[in-house]
Protein backbone atom coordinates (compact mmCIF):
# COMPACT_ATOMS: atom_id res chain seq x y z
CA UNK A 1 157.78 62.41 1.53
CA UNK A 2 154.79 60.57 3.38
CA UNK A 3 152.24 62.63 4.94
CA UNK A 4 151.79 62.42 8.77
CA UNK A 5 149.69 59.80 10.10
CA UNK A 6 146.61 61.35 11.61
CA UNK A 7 146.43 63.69 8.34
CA UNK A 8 146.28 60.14 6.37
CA UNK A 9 143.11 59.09 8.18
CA UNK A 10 141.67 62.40 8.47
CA UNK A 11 142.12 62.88 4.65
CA UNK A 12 140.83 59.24 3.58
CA UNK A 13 137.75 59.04 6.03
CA UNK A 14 136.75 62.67 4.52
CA UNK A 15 136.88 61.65 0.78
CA UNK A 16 134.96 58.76 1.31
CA UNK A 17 132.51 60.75 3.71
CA UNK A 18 131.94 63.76 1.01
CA UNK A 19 131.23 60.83 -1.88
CA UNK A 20 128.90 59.12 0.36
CA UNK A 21 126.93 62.40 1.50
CA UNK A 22 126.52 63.02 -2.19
CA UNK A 23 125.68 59.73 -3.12
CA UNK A 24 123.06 59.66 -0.36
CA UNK A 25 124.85 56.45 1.21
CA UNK A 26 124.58 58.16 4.47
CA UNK A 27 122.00 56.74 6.20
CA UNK A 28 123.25 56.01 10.29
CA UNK A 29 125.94 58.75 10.60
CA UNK A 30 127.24 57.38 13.69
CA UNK A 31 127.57 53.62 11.51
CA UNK A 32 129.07 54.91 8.82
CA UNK A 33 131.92 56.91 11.02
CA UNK A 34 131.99 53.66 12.62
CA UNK A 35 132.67 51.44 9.57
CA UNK A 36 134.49 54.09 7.62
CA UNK A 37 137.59 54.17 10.11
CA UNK A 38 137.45 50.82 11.20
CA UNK A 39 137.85 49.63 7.76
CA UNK A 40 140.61 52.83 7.46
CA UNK A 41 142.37 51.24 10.53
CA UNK A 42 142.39 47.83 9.23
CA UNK A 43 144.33 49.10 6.30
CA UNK A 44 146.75 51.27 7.76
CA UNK A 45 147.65 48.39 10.37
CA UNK A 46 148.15 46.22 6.93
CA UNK A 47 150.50 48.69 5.40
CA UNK A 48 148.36 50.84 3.43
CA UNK A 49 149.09 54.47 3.34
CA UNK A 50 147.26 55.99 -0.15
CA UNK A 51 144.71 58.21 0.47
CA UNK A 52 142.55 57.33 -2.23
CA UNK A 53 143.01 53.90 -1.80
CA UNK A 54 141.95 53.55 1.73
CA UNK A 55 138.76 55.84 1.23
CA UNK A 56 137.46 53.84 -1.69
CA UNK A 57 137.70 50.33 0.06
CA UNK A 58 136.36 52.28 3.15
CA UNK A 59 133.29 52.92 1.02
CA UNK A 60 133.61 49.44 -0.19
CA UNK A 61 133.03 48.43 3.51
CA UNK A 62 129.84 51.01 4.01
CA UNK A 63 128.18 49.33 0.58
CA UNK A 64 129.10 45.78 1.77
CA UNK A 65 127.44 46.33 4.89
CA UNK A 66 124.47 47.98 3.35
CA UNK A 67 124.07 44.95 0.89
CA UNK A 68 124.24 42.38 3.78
């Protein structure tokens, strides 16, 4: 059984938050949300529904746009 929608999102955009506050990768809180559930979005509208696998290209994003 697939979990519910919102408790998808709410579940990836928390993992990757909680590795990138340890990590120190935090460092615009209000950019990172930003990036975090865009990318998140992106996905999901793409077919995408694993937890794990949305947060870690979410956190993908956040390094890629650190890098740039």
């Amino acid at each position: 059984m697939t979990e519910p929608l919102p408790l998808i999102i709410e579940s990836s955009l928390q993992i990757a938050w909680d590795f990138l506050e340890r990590s120190g990768g935090i460092e615009d809180p209000e950019r990172t949300a930003e990036i975090l559930l865009a990318s998140i979005k992106t996905q999901i509208l793409k077919g995408e529904n694993r937890t794990l696998m949305l947060s870690n290209r979410a956190i993908a994003a956040v390094e890629r746009r650190k890098a740039a």
